[in-house]
C-alpha atoms as a PDB file:
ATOM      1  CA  UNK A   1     -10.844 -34.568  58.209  1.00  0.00           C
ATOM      2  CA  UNK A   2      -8.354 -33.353  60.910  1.00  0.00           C
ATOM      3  CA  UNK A   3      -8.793 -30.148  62.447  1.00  0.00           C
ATOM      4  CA  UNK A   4      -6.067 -28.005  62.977  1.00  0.00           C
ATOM      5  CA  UNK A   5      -7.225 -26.786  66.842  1.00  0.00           C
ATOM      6  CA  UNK A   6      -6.339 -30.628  67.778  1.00  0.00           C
ATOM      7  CA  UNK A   7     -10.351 -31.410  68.145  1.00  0.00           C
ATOM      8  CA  UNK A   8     -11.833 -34.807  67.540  1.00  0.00           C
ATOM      9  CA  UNK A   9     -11.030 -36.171  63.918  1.00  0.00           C
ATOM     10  CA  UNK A  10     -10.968 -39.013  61.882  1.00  0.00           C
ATOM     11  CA  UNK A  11      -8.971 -40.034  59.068  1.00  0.00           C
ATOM     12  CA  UNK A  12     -11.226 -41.868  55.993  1.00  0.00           C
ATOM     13  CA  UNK A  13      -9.300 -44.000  53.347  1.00  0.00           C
ATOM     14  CA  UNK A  14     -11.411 -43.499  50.777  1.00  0.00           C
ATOM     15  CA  UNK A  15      -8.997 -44.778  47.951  1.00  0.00           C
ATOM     16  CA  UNK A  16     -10.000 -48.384  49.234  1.00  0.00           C
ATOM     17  CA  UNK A  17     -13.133 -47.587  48.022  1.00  0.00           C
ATOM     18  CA  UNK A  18     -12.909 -49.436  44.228  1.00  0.00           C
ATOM     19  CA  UNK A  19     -10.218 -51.726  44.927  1.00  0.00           C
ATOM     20  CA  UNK A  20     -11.545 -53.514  48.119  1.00  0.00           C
ATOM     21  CA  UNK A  21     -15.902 -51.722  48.020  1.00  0.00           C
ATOM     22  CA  UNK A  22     -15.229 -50.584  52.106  1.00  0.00           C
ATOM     23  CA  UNK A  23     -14.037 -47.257  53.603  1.00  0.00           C
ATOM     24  CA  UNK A  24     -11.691 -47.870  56.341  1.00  0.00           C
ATOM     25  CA  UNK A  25     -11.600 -44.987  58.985  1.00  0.00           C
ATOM     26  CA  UNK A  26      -9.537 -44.251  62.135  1.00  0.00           C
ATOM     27  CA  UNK A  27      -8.788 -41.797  65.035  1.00  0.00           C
ATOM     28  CA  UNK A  28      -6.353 -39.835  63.401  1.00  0.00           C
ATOM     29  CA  UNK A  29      -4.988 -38.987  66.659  1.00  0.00           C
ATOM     30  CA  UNK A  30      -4.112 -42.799  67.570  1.00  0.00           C
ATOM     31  CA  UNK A  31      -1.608 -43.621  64.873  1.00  0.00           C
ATOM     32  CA  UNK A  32      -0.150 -47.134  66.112  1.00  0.00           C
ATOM     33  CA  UNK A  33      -2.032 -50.533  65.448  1.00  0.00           C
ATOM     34  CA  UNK A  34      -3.905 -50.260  68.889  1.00  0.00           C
ATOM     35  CA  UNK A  35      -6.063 -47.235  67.691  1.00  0.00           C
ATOM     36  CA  UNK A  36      -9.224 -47.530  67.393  1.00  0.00           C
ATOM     37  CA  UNK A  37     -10.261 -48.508  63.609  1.00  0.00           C
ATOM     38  CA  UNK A  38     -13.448 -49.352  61.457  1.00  0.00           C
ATOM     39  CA  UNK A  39     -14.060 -50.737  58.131  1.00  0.00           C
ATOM     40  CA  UNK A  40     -17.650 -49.764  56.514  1.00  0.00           C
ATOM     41  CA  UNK A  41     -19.059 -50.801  53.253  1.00  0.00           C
ATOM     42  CA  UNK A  42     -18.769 -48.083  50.541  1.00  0.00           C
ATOM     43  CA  UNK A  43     -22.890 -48.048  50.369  1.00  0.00           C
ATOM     44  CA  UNK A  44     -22.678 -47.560  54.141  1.00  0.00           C
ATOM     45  CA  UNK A  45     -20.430 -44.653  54.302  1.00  0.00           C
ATOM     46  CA  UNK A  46     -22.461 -43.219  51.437  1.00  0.00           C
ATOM     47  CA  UNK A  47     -25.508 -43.380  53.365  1.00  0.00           C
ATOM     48  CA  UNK A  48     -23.860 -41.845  56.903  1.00  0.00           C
ATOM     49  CA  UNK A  49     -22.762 -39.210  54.795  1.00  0.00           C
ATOM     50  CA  UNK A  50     -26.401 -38.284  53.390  1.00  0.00           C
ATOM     51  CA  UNK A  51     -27.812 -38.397  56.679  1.00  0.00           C
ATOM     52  CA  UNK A  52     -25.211 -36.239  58.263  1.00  0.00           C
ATOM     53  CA  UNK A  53     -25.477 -33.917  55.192  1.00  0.00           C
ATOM     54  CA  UNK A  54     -29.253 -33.255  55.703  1.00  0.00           C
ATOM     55  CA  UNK A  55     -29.178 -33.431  59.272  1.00  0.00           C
ATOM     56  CA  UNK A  56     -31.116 -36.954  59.434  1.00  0.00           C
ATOM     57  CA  UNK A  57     -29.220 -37.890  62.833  1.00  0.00           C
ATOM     58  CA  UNK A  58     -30.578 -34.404  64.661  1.00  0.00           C
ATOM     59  CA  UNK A  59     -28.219 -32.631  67.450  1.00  0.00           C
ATOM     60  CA  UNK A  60     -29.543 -34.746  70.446  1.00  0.00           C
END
C-alpha cells in the first residue's frame, strides 16, 4: 500500500496469513528493526478491512 507521492503507508504481509493465521504490518517508511510494527489476527484484519470498506469508522 505505498504511495508513490511519499504519503503515509503501510506495508501488510499478507502471505503470513495461512502459514502463521496473523497479518503482520509495518511503516513502510521505517525499514530497520526499530520501526514501528504490528501483528493482527487474520479475522481481525478481515474485519478492519470491512469497516474501512463501508465507511464503519466515519471521517472524524
Amino acid at each position: 500500500m505505498a504511495r508513490a507521492d511519499g504519503g503515509a503507508s503501510v506495508e501488510v504481509a499478507t502471505n503470513l496469513v495461512a502459514s502463521h493465521g496473523t497479518v503482520p504490518l509495518r511503516d513502510s517508511k521505517r525499514t530497520s528493526h526499530n520501526g514501528a510494527q504490528l501483528s493482527v489476527t487474520a479475522e481481525a484484519f478481515a474485519t478492519f478491512l470491512h469497516a474501512v470498506r463501508t465507511g464503519m469508522l466515519g471521517t472524524e
